[in-house]
N, C-alpha and C. Protein backbone atom coordinates (compact mmCIF):
# COMPACT_ATOMS: atom_id res chain seq x y z
N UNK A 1 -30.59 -1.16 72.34
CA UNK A 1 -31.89 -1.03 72.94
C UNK A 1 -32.05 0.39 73.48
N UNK A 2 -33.49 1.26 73.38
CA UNK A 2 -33.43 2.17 74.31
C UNK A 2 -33.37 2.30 75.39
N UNK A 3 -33.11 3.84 76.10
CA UNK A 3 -33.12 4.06 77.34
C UNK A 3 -34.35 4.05 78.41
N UNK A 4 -35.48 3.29 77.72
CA UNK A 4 -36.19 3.47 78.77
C UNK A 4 -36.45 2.64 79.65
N UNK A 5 -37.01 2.62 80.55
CA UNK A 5 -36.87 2.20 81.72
C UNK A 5 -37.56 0.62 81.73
N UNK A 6 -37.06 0.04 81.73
CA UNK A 6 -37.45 -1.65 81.42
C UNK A 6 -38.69 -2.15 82.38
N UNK A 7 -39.36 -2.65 82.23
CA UNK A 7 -40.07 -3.36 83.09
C UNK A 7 -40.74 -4.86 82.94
N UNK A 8 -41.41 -5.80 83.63
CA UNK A 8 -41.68 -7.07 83.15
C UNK A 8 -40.98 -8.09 82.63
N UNK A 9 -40.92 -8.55 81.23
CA UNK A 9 -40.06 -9.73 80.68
C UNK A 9 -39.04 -8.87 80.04
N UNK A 10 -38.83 -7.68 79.84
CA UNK A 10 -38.04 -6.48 79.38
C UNK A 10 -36.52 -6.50 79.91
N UNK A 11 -36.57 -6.77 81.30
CA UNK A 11 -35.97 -6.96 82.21
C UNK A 11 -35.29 -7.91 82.30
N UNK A 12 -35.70 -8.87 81.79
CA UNK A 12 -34.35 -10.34 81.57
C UNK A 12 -33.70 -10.58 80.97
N UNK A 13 -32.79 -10.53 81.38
CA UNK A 13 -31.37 -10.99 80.30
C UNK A 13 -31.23 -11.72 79.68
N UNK A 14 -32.61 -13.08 79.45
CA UNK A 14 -32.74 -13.64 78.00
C UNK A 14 -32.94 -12.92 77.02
N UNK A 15 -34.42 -12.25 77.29
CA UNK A 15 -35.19 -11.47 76.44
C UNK A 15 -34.37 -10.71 76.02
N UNK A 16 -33.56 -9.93 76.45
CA UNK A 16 -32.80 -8.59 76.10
C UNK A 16 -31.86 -9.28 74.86
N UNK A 17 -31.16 -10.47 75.12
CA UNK A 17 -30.42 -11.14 74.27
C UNK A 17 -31.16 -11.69 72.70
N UNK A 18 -31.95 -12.54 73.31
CA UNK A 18 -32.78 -13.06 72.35
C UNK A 18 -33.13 -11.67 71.52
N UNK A 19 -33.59 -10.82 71.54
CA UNK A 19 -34.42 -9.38 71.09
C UNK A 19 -33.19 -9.27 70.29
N UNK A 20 -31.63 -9.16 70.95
CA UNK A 20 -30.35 -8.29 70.03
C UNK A 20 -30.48 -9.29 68.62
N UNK A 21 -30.66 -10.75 69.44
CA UNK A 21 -30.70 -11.72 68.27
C UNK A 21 -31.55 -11.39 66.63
N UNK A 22 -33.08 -11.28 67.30
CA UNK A 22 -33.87 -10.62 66.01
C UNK A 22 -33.48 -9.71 65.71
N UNK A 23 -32.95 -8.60 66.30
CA UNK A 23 -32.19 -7.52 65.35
C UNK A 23 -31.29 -7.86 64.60
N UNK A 24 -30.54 -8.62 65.10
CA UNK A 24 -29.43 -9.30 64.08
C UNK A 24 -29.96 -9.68 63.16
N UNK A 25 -30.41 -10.81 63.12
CA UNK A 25 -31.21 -11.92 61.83
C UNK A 25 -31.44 -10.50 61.01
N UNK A 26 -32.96 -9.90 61.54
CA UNK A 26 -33.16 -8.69 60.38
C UNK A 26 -32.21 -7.95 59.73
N UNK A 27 -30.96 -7.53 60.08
CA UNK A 27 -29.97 -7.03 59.47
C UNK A 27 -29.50 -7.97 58.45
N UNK A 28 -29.12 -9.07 58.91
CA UNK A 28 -28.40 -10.33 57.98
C UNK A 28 -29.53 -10.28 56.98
N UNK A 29 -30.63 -10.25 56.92
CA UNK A 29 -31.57 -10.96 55.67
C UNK A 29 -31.59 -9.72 54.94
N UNK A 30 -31.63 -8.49 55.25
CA UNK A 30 -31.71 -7.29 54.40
C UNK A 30 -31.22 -7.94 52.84
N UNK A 31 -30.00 -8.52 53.37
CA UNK A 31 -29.31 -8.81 51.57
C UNK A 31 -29.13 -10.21 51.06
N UNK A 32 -30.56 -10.85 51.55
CA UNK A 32 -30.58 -11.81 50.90
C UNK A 32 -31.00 -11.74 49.54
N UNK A 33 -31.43 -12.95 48.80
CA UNK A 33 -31.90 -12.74 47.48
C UNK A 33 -33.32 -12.57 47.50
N UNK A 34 -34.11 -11.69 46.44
CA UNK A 34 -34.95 -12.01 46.46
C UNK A 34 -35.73 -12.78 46.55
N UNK A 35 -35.60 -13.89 45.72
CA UNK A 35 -36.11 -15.38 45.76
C UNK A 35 -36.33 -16.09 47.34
N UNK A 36 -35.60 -15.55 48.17
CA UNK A 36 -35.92 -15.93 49.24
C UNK A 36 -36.78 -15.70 50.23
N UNK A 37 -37.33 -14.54 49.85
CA UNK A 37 -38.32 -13.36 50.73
C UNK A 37 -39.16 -14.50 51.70
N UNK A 38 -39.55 -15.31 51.08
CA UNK A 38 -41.03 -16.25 51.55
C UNK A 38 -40.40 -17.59 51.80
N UNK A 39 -38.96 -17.50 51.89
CA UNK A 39 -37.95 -18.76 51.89
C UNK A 39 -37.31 -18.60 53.08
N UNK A 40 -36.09 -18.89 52.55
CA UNK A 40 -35.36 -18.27 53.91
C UNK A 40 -35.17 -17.56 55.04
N UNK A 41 -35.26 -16.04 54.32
CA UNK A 41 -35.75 -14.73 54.77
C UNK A 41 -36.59 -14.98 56.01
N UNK A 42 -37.79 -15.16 55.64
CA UNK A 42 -39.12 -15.29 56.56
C UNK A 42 -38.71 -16.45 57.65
N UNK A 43 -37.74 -17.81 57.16
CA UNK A 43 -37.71 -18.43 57.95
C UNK A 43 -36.88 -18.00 59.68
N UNK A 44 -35.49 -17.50 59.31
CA UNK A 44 -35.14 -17.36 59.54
C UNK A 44 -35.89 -16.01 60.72
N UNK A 45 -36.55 -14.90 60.15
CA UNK A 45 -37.00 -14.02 61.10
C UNK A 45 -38.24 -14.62 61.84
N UNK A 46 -38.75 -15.57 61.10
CA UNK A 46 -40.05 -15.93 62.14
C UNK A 46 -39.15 -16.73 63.60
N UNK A 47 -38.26 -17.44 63.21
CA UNK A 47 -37.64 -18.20 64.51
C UNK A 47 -37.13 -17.46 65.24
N UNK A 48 -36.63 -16.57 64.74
CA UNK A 48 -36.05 -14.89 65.80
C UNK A 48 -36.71 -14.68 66.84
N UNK A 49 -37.79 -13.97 65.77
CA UNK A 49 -39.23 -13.49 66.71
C UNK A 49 -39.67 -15.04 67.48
N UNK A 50 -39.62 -15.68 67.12
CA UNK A 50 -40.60 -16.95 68.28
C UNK A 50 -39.69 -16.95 69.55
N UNK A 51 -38.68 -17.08 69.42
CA UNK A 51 -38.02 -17.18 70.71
C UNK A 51 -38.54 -15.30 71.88
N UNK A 52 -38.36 -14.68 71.56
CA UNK A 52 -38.58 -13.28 72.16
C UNK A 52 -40.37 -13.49 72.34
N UNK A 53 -41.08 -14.28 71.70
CA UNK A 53 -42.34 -13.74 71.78
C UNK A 53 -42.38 -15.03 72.91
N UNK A 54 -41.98 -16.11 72.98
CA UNK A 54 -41.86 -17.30 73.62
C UNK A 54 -41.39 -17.01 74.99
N UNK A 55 -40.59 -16.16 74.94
CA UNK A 55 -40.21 -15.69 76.65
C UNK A 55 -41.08 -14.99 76.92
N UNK A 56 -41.63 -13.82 76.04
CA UNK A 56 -42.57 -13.01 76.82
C UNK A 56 -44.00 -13.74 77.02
N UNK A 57 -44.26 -14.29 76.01
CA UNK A 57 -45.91 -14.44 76.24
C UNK A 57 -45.82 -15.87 77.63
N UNK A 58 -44.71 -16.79 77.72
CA UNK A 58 -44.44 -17.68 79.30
C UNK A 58 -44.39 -16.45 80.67
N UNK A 59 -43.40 -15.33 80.50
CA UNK A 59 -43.85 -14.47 81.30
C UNK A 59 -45.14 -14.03 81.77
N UNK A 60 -45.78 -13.73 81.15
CA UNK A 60 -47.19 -13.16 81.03
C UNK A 60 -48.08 -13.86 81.89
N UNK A 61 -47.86 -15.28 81.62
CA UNK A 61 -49.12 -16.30 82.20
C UNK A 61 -48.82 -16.41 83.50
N UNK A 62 -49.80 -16.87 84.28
CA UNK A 62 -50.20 -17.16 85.32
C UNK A 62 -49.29 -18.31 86.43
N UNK A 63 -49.01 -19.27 85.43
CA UNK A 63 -48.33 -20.12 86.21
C UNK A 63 -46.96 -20.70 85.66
N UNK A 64 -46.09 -21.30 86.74
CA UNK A 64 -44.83 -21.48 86.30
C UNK A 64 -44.78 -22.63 85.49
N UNK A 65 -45.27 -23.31 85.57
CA UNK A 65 -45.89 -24.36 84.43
C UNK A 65 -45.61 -23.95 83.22
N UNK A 66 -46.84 -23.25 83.06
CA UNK A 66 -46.72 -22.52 81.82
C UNK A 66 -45.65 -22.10 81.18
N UNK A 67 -45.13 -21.05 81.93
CA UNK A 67 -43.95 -20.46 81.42
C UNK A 67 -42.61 -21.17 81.16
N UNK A 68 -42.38 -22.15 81.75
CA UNK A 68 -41.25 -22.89 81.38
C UNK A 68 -41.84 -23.69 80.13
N UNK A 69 -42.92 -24.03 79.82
CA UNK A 69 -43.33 -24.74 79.00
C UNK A 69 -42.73 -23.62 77.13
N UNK A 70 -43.39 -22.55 77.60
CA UNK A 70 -43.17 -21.63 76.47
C UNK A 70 -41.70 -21.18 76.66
N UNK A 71 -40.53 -21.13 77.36
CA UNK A 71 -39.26 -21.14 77.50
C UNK A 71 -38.65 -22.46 76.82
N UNK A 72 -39.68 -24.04 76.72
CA UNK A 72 -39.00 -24.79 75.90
C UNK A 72 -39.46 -24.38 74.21
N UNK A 73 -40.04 -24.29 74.42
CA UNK A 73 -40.54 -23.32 72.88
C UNK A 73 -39.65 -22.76 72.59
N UNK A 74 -39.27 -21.22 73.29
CA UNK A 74 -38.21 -20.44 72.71
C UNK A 74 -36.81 -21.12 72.41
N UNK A 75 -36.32 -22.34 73.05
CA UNK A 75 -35.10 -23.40 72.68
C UNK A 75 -35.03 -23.87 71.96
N UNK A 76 -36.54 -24.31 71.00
CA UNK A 76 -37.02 -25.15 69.97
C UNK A 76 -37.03 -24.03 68.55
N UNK A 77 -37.02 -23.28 68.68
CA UNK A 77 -36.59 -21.70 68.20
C UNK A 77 -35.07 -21.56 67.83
N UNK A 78 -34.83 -21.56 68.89
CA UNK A 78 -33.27 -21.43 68.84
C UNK A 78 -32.29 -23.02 67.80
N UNK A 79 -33.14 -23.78 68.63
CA UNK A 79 -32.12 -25.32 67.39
C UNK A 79 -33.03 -24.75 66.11
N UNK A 80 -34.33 -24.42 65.70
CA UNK A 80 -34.33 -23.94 64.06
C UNK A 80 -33.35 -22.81 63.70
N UNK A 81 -32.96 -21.79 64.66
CA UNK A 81 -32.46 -20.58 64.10
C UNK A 81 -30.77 -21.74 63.72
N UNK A 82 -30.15 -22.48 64.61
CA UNK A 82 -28.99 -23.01 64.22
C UNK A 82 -28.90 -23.36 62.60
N UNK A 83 -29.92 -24.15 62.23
CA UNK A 83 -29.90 -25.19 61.25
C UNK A 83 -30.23 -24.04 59.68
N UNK A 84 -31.04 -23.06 60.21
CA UNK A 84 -31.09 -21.79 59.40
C UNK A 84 -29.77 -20.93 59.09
N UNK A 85 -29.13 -21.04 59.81
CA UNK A 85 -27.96 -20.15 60.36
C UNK A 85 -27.00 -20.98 59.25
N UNK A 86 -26.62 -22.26 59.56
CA UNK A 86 -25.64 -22.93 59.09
C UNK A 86 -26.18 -22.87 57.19
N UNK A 87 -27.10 -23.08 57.23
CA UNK A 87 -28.09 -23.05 55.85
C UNK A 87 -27.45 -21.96 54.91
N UNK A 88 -27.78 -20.59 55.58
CA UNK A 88 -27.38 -19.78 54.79
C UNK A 88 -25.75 -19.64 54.40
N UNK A 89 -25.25 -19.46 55.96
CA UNK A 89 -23.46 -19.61 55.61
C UNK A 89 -23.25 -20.67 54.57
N UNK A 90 -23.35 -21.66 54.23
CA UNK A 90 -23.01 -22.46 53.56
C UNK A 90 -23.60 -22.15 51.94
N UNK A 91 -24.56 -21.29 52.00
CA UNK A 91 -25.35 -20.82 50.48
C UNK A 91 -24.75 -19.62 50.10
N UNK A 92 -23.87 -19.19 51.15
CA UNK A 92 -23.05 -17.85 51.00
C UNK A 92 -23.88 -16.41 50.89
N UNK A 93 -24.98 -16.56 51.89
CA UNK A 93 -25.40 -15.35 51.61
C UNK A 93 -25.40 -14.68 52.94
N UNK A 94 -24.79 -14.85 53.87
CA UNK A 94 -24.00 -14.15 54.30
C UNK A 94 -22.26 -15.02 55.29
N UNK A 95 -21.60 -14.28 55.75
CA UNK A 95 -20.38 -14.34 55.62
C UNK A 95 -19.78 -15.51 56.68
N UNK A 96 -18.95 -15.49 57.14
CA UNK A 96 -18.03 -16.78 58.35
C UNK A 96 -18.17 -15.59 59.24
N UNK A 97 -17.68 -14.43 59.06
CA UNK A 97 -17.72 -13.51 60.50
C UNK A 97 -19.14 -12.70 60.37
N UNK A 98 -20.18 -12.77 59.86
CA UNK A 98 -21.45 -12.54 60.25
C UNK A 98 -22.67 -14.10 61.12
N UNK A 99 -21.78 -15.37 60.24
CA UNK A 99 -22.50 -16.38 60.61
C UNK A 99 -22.01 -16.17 62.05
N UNK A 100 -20.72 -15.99 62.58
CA UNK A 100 -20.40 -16.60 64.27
C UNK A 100 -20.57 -15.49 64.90
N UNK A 101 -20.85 -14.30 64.54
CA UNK A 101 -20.87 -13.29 65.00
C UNK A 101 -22.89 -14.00 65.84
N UNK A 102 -23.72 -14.05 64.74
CA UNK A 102 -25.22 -14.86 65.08
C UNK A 102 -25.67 -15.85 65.83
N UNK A 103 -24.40 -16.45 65.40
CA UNK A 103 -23.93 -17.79 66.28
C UNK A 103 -23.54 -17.77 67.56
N UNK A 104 -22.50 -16.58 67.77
CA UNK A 104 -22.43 -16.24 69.64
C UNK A 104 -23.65 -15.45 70.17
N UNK A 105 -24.49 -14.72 69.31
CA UNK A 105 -25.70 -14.63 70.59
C UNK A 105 -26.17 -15.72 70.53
N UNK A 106 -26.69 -16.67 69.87
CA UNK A 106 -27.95 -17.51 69.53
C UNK A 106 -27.21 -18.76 71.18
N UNK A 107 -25.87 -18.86 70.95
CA UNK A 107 -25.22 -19.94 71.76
C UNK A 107 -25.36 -18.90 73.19
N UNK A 108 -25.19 -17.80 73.16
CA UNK A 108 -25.51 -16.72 74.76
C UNK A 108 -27.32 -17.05 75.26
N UNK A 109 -27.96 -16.69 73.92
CA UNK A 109 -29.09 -16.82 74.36
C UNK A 109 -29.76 -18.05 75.37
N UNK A 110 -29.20 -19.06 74.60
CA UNK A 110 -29.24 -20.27 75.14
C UNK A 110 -29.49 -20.93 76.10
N UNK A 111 -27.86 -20.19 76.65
CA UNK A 111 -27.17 -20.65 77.76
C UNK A 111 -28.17 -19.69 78.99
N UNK A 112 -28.72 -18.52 78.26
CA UNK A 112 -29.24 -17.72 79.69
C UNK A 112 -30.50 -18.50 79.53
N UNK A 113 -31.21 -18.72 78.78
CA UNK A 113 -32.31 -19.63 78.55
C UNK A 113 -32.64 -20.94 79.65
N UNK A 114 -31.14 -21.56 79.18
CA UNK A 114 -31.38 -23.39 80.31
C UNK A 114 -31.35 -22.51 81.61
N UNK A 115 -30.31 -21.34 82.08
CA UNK A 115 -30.36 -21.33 83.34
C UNK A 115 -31.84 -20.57 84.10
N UNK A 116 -32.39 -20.41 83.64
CA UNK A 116 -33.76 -19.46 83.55
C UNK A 116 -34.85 -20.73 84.19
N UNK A 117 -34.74 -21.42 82.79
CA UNK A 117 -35.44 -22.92 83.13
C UNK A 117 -34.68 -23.67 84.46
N UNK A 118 -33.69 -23.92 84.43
CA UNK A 118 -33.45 -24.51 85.47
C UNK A 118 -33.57 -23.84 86.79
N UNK A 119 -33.57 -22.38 87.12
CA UNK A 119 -34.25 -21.81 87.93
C UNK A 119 -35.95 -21.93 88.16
N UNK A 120 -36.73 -21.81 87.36
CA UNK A 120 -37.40 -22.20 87.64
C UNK A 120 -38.49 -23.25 87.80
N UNK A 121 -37.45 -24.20 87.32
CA UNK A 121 -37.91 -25.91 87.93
C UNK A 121 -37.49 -25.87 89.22
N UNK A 122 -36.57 -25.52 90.09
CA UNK A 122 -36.09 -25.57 91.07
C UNK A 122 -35.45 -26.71 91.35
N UNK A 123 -35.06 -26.97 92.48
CA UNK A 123 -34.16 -28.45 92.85
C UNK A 123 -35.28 -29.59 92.60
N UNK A 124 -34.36 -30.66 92.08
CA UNK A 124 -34.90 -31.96 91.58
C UNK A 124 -35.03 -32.74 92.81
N UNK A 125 -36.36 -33.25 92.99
CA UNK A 125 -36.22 -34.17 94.61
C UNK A 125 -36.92 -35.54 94.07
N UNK A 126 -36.13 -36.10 94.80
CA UNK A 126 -36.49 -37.83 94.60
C UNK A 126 -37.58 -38.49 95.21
N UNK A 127 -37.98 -39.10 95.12
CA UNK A 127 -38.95 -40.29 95.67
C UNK A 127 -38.03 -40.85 96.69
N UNK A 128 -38.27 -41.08 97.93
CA UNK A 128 -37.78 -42.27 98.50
C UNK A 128 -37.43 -43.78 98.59
């Protein structure tokens, strides 16, 4: 990422993750097959991008509602990028140490993801 000076949803250590993530994916698909351009390819980078656009555009809005709402989005993102992920390793178009290499951000992303959400649901209180 560059050096400049972060500000807004820029600033979170999902986003920042999730973002390395779409860089990744885009690298990995460079050498897919052609045949896949509008297949795989696309699948795979549109779920990238949804998660990063999913944190930012929940940032953006107005209420916390909202934004956790579009934070379950970006999760719903993340289980397609899995099932994409496993898809290709197994079609061999790209490798065991590129798949887990995708696989430990996507499982980082995640994890900063629930705790994000679970921050801002805040503590669970009961009914009496």
């Amino acid at each position: 990422m560059k050096t400049e000076k972060m500000t807004g949803f820029k600033q979170l250590r999902v986003w920042q993750k999730a973002y390395e993530l779409v860089l990744d994916i885009y690298k990995l698909t460079k050498g897919f097959p052609k045949e896949e351009i509008y297949g795989l390819t696309s699948q795979l980078q549109r779920a990238a991008v949804s998660v990063t656009a999913n944190i930012s555009e929940g940032y953006e809005r107005n209420h916390r509602k909202e934004y956790v709402q579009f934070l379950y989005m970006a999760k719903g993102s993340l289980g397609e990028l899995e099932t994409y992920l496993c898809l290709v390793k197994d079609l061999c178009y790209i490798s065991n140490d590129q798949y887990d290499l995708a696989e430990a951000i996507r499982i980082d992303t995640g994890k900063l993801l629930n705790g994000l959400i679970k921050s801002l649901r805040g503590p669970v209180t009961h009914a009496p």
